[in-house]
Structure formats: C-alpha cells, structure tokens
Protein backbone atom coordinates (compact mmCIF):
# COMPACT_ATOMS: atom_id res chain seq x y z
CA UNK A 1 44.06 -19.86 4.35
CA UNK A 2 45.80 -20.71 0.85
CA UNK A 3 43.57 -20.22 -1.85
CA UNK A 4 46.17 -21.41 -4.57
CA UNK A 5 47.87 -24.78 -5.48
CA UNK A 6 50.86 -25.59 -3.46
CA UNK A 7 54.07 -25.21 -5.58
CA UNK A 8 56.06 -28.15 -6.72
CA UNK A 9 58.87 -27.86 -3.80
CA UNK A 10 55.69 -27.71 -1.12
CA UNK A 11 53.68 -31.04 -2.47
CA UNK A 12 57.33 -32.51 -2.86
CA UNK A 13 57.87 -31.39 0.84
CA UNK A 14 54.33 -32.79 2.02
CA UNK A 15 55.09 -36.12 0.14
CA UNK A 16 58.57 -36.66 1.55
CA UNK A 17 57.38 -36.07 5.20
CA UNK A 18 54.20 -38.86 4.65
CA UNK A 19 57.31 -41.11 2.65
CA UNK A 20 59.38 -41.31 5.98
CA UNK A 21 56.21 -41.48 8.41
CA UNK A 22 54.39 -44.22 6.61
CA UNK A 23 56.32 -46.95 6.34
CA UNK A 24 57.16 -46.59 10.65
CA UNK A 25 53.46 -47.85 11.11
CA UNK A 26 52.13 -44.01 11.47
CA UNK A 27 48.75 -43.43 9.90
CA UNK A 28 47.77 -41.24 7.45
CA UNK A 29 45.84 -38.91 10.39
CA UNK A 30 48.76 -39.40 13.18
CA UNK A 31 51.25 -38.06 10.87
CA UNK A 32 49.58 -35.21 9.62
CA UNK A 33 49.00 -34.55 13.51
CA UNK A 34 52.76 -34.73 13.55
CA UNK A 35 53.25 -33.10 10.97
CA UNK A 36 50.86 -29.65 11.64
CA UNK A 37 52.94 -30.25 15.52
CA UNK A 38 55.99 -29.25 13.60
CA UNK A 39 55.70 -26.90 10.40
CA UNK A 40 56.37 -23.11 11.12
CA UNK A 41 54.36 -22.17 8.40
CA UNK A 42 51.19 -20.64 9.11
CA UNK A 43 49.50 -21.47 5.73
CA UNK A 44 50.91 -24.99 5.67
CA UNK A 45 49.78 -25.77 9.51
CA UNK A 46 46.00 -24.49 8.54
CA UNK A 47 45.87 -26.76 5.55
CA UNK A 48 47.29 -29.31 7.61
CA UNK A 49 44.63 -28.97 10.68
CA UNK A 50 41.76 -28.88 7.85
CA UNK A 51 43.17 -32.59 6.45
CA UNK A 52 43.66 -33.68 9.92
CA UNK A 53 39.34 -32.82 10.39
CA UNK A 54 38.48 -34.03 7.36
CA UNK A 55 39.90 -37.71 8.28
CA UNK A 56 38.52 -37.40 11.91
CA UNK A 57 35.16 -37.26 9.62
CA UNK A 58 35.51 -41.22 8.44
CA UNK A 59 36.59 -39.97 4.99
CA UNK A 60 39.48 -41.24 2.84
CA UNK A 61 43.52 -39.87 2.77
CA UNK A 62 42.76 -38.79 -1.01
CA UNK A 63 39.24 -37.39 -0.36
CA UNK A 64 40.45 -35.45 2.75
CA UNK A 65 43.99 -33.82 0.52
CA UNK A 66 40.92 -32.67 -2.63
CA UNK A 67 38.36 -30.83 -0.05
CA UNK A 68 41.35 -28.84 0.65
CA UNK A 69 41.70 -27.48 -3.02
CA UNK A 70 45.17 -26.79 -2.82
CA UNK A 71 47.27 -29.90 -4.15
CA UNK A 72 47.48 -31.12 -7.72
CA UNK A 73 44.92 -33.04 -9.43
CA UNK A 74 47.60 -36.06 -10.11
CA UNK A 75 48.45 -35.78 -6.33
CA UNK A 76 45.20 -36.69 -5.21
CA UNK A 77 44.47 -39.61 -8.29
CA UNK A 78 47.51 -40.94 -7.28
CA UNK A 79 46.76 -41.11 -3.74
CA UNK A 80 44.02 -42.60 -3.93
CA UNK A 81 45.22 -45.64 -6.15
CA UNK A 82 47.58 -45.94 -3.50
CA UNK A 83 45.36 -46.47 -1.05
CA UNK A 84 43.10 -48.85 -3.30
CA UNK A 85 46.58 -50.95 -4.14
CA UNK A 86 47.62 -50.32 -0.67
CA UNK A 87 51.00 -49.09 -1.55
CA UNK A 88 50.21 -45.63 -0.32
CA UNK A 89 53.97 -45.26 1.25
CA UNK A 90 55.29 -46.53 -1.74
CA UNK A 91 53.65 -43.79 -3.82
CA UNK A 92 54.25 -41.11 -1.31
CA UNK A 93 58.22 -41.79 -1.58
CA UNK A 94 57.95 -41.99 -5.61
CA UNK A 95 55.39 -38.53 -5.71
CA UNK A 96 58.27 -36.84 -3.51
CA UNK A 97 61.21 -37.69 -5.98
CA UNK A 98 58.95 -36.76 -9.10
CA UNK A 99 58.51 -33.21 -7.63
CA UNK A 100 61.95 -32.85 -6.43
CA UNK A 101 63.21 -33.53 -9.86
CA UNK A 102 60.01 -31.13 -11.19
CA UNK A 103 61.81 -28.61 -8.75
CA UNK A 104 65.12 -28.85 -9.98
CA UNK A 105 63.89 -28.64 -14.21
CA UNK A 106 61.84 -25.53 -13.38
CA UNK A 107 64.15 -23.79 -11.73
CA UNK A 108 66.77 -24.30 -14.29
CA UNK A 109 64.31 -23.31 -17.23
CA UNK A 110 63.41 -20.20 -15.22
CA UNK A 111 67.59 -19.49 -14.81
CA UNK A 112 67.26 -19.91 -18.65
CA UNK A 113 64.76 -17.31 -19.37
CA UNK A 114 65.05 -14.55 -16.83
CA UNK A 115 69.14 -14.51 -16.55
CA UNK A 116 69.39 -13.51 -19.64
CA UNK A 117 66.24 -11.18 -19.47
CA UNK A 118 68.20 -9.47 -16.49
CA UNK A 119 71.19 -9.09 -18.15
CA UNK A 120 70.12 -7.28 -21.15
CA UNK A 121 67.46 -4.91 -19.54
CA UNK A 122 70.95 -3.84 -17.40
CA UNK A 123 72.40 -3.10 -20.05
CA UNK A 124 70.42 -1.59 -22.23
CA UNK A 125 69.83 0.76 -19.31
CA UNK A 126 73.61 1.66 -19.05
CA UNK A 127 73.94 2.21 -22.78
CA UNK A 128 70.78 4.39 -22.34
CA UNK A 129 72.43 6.39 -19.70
CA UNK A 130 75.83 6.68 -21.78
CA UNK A 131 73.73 8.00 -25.03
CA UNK A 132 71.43 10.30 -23.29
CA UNK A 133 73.97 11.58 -20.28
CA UNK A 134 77.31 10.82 -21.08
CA UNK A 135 77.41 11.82 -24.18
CA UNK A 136 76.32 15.40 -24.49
CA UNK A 137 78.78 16.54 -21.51
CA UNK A 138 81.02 15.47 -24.49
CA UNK A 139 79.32 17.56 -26.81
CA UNK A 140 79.71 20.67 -24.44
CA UNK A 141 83.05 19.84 -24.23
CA UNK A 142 83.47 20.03 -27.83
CA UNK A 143 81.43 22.95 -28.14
CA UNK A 144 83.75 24.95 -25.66
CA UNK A 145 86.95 24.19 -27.73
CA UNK A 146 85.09 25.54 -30.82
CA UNK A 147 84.50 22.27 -32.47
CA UNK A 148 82.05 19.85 -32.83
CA UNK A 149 81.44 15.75 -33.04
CA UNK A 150 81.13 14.83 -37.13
CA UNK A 151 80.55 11.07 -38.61
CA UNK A 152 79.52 8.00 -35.48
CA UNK A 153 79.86 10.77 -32.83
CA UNK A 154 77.53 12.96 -34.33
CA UNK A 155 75.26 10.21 -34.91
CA UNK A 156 75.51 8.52 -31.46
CA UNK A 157 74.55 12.56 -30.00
CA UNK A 158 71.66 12.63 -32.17
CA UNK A 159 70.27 9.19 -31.00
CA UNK A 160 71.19 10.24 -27.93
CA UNK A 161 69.63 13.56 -27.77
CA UNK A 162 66.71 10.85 -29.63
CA UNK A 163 66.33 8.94 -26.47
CA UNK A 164 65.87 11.94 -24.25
CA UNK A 165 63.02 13.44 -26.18
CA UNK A 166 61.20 10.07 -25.80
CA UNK A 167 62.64 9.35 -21.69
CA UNK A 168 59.22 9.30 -20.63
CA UNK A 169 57.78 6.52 -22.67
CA UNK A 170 61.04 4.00 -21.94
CA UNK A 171 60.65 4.50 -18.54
CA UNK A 172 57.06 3.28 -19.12
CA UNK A 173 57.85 0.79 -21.13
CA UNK A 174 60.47 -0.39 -18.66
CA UNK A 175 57.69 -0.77 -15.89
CA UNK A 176 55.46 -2.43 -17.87
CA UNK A 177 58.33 -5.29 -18.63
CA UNK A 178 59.34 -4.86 -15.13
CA UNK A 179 55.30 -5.84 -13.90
CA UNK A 180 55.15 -8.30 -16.84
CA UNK A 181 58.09 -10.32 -15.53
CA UNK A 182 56.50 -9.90 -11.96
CA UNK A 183 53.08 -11.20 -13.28
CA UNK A 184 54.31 -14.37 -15.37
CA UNK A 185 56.68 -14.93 -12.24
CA UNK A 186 53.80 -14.96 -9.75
CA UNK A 187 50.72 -16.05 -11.87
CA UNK A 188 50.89 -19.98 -12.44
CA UNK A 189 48.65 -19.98 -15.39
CA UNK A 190 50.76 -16.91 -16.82
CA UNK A 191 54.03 -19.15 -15.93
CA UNK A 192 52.36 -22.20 -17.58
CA UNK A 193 51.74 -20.78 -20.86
CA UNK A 194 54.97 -18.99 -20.82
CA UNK A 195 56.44 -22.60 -20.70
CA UNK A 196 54.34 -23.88 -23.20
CA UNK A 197 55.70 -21.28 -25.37
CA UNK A 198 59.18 -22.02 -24.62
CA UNK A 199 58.17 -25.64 -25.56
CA UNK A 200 56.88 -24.79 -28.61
CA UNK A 201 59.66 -22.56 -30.34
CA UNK A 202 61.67 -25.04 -33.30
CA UNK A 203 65.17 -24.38 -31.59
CA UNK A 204 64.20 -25.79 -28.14
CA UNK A 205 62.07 -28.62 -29.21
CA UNK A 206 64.33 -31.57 -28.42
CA UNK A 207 65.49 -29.69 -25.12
CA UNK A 208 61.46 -29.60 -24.31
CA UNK A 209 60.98 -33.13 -25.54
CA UNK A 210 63.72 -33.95 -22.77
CA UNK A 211 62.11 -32.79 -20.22
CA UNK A 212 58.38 -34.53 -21.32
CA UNK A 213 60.62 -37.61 -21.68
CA UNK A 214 61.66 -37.30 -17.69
CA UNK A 215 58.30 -36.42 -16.26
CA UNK A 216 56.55 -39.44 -18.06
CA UNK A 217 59.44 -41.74 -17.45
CA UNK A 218 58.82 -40.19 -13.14
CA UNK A 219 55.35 -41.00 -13.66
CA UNK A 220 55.85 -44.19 -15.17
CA UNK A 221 57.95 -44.88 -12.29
CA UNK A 222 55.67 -44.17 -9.78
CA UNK A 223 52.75 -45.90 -11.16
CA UNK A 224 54.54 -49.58 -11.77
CA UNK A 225 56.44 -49.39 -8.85
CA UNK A 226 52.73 -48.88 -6.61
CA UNK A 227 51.34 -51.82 -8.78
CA UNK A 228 48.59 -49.27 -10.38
CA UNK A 229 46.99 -50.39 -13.82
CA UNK A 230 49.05 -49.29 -16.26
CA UNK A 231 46.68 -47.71 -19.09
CA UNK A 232 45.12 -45.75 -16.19
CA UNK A 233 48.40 -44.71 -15.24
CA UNK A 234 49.32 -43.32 -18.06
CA UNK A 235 45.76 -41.43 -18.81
CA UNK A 236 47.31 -39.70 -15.40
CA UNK A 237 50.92 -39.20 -16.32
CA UNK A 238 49.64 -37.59 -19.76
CA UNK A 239 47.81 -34.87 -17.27
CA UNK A 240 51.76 -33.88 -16.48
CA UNK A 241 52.84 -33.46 -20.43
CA UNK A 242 52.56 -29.84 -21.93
CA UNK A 243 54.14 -30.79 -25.14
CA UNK A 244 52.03 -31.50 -28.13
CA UNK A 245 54.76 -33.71 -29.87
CA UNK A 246 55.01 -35.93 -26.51
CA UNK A 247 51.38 -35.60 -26.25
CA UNK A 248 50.88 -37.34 -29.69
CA UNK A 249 53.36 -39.78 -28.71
CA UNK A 250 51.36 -40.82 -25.59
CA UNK A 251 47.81 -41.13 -27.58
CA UNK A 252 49.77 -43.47 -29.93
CA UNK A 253 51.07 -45.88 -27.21
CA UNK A 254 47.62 -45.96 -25.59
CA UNK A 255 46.35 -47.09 -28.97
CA UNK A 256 48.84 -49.51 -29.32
CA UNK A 257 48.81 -50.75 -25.48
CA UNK A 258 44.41 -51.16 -26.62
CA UNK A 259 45.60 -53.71 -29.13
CA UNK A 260 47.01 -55.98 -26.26
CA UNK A 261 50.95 -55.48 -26.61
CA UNK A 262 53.36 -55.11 -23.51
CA UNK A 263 54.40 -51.43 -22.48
CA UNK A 264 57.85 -51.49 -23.74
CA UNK A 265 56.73 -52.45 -27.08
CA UNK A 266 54.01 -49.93 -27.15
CA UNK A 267 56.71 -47.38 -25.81
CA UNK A 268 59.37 -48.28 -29.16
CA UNK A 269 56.67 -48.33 -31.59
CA UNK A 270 55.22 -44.62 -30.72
CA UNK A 271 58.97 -43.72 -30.59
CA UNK A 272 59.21 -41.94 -27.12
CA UNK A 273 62.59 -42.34 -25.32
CA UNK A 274 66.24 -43.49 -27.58
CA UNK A 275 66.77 -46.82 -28.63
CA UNK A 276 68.93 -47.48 -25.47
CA UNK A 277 66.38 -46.78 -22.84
CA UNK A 278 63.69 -49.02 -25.11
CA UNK A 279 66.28 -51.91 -24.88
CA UNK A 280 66.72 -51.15 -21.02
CA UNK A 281 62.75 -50.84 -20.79
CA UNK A 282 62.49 -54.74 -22.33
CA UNK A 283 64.76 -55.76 -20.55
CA UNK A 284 63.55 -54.43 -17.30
CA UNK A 285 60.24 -56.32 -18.19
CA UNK A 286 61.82 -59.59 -18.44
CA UNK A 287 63.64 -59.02 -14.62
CA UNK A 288 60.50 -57.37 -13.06
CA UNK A 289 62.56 -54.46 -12.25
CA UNK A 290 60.40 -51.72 -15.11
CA UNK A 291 60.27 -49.40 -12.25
CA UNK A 292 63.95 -49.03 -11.48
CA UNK A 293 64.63 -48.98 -15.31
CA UNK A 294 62.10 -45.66 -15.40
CA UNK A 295 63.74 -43.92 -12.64
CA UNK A 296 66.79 -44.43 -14.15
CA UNK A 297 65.57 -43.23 -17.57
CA UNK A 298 63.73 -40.22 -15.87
CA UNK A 299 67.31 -39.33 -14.38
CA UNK A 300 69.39 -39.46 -17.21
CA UNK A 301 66.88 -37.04 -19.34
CA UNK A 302 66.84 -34.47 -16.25
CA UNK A 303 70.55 -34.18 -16.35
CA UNK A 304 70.32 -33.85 -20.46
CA UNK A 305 67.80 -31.60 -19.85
CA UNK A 306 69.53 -28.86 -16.59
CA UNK A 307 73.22 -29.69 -18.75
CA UNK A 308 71.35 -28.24 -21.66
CA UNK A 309 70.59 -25.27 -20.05
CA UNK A 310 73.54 -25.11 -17.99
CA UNK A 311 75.88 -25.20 -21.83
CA UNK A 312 73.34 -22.39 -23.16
CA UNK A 313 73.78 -19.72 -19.97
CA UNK A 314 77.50 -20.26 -20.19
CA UNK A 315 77.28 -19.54 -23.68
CA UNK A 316 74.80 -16.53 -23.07
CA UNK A 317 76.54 -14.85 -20.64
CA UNK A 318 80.26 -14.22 -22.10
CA UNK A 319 78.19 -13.03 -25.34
CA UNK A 320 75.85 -10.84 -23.77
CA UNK A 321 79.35 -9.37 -22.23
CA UNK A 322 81.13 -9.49 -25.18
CA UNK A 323 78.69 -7.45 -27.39
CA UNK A 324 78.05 -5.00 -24.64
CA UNK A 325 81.92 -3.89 -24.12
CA UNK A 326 82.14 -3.48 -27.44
CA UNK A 327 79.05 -1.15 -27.71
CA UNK A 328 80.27 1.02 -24.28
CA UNK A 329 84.04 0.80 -26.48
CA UNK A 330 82.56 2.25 -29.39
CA UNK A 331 80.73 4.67 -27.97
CA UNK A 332 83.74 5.62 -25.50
CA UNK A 333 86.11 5.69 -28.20
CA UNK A 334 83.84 7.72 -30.56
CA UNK A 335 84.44 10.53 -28.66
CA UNK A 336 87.65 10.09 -27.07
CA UNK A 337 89.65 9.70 -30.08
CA UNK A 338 88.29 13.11 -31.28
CA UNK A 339 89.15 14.59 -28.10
CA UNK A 340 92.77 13.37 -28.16
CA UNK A 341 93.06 14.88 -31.56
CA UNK A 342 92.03 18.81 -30.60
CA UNK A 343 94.01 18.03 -27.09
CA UNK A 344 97.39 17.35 -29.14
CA UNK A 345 96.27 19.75 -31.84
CA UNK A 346 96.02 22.84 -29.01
CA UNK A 347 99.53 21.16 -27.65
C-alpha cells in the first residue's frame, strides 16, 4: 500500500482519466472500477480498489479520495466543491491541466538545480584526479631528467600532493553530497523546502514570482470555471503558493475582495499579475469568459517561467565548460611547456 502522497504527474494522471470518463455518463464508482480494470501499477490498483469500497459504503467521491491519505489536500477540497456545484467533470479536466503544467515547472526547476550540480561535482572530480594522479607521474618524470617543476607547476604538485594527504575525507565528503542529493530528491518535505529556498534567494525572485503567478492564475481557473465561491477559492489556491511575496499579495486581495469589490479589481490593486493580464482579467469579467482569461494568463507565466530556465542552463553549461578547459589547459600546459624545454635542451 502507498503510504505517501501521490506525485504531481500521478494526481494529474488520476484526474485526466475521471476528466474523459465523466462527462460519457460514467460514475464516479464505475470509472474507478474501470479504471483499477486497467492500471498496471500495483500501488495505484490497491488505492484504486480501497476508493472503489469506500463508495460501495454510501460515502461521498471526496470523502472516499481523503480516507485514502494519499492525494493532496486541494485535491480533495476541490472535489468536493465539485460535487456540491455539480461540476465535478468540469473540475476533474481543470485539476488535470493544473498538475500537468505543475509537472512540467518542477521538472524544469529540478533541470535547473541538479544539471548544474552534476556538472561541477564531474569535474571537480577530474581536476582532482589530474592534481593528485596526473601530476606527480610528471614530477617523476622531471625527477629522472635531473630537474624539477619551479613557479605554477610546483605549486599545482604541492596542492596536488595536498589533496592526496586528505583523499579520505573528499571521498566522504563526496558521499555525503552524493546521499544529500539522493535525500532532497526522494524526501518531499526535503524537496519542498529546498524550493522554498530557491524561491527565496534575491536573484531568482521574479523567476519564483512567475511561477506563484501561474499556479494561482491555474487555480483561479479551475475554481471560476466549476462556479465555486470565489473568496473560498482562493483561501484554497493560497494552500498552492510557497512564496511569501505572492503570499502577501493574496492576503491583500482577500482584504480588498472583504470590502465588496469585483476580483479583477481586487487582483490590480494588490498588484499580482502585469498590467496586461489585469486589463485581460476586466475584460474577461465583462464577457463572462474570467476562466479562459486565467488559463491563458497561467500559460503565458509557465512558458516565462521553463524559458527562464531554459536561457539560464544554456548559459550555465558553455561556462561551466569554458572555465573547466581552461583549468585542465593550465594545468596541462604547466607541465608540458617545461617538459618541451629540457626535451629540446637534451636535443
């Protein structure tokens, strides 16, 4: 049995299945039949049969996805203000796009963080090799012509002979990184907070801010287009924001939405989204179509957000190569050069 939440790309799985199901006339209870008939996945079938026995015991969709104690907390509110509003196929099709997109934002962040990560433990570990391996075959070398590395050679066999005197500890050090990476890769909490970190640094903050902008914007989608209240709604799409400037923004609009004004203007006076998207959000108001103008908003700030990411990797990557063949040159040429001189001089 699964003991932990189901990931993003498993709820937006689940969702997507009950999205196509749903509006064919297919209850809630015949299509998680269907769908337990069908999955391959052990885990998935078991939490399916356990939903599937819940509803044969009179209770409700929502009740019978909690008792499980695997899906999200916003999963299940949601849910069940579908089924109060009785839009429940409506919300299953929007809660399947919002974790799609979810999908497709944390797997770019998590490009952004350990590509780079990878890249320089690799090479650190070849430069470590060249200093503490490489190297002093040179300085035997040396040694047997009856001379000896002066100036950045000498200096570059010291570190070297540095690094082997302390090989133990880096290769400790290197499996506790190596377990750390494993651990905030495996561990959602760990993951979380890492995230919240990554939100937090001065230098990504308007990147972050993006991507708060496209999960409210998804859950502001979701919760007009299933004709849910909207300051409820939003008490549930603050549950998704991890970002205390967004946050601040939210608790604003609230305050302002309390004094009776319309969501777009509470969403341009607290400031959250550009000026275009505001206009866009009025104007959606006026045509009745707010929930199509969110989607589209949500969009437009996940591509900012993965382009972002995309234009910092593909300015990571030729650096990270850049700077490392000129280390591996100069340490090369540090004792090459030398070399050719006593080769020509014994010519």
């Amino acid at each position: 049995m699964k003991t932990k939440k189901l990931n993003n790309q498993e709820v937006a799985s689940f969702c997507s299945q009950l999205s196509l199901l749903l509006p064919a006339g297919i209850t809630p209870f015949e299509s998680i039949h269907l769908m337990a008939k069908d999955t391959e996945s052990a885990e998935i079938k078991t939490i399916l049969n356990d939903i599937e026995q819940n509803l044969m015991d009179g209770i409700s969709f929502s009740e019978a996805l909690e008792l499980t104690h695997v899906f999200p907390d916003y999963v299940i509110s949601m849910i069940d203000l579908g089924e109060e509003s009785g839009n429940l196929d409506i919300i299953m099709l929007k809660l399947s796009q919002y974790y799609e997109q979810q999908c497709n934002i944390s797997e770019s962040i998590k490009n952004a963080i350990s590509y780079p990560l990878i890249m320089i433990s690799l090479m650190l570990f070849i430069l470590i090799v060249l200093l503490s391996k490489i190297l002093p075959i040179f300085e035997q070398v040396f040694g047997q012509l009856g001379s000896e590395l002066t100036g950045v050679s000498n200096k570059l066999i010291k570190l070297g002979h540095g690094i082997q005197s302390i090989s133990g500890i880096l290769i400790i050090i290197f499996v506790i990184l190596a377990l750390c990476m494993l651990f905030f890769k495996f561990n959602a909490k760990a993951n979380k907070w890492l995230l919240h970190k990554f939100y937090s640094i001065k230098i990504t903050r308007n990147f972050c801010l993006s991507i708060s902008y496209s999960r409210f914007a998804g859950a502001l989608s979701l919760i007009t287009a299933g004709g849910i209240d909207i300051y409820k709604g939003i008490n549930l799409a603050q549950q998704l924001i991890d970002n205390d400037l967004m946050l601040a923004k939210i608790e604003k609009c609230k305050e302002i939405l309390q004094k009776g004004d319309y969501l777009f203007e509470a969403i341009r006076d607290a400031e959250i989204f550009q000026a275009q998207h505001q206009r866009m959000l009025q104007i959606g108001f006026k045509t009745g179509d707010t929930d199509t103008v969110f989607e589209k908003i949500s969009k437009y700030y996940e591509d900012y957000s993965i382009s972002k990411i995309q234009k910092i990797l593909g300015a990571i990557e030729p650096t990270l190569v850049i700077v490392f063949s000129m280390l591996v040159g100069l340490i090369l040429m540090s004792v090459i050069m030398p070399l050719i001189g006593i080769m020509s001089s014994i010519g």
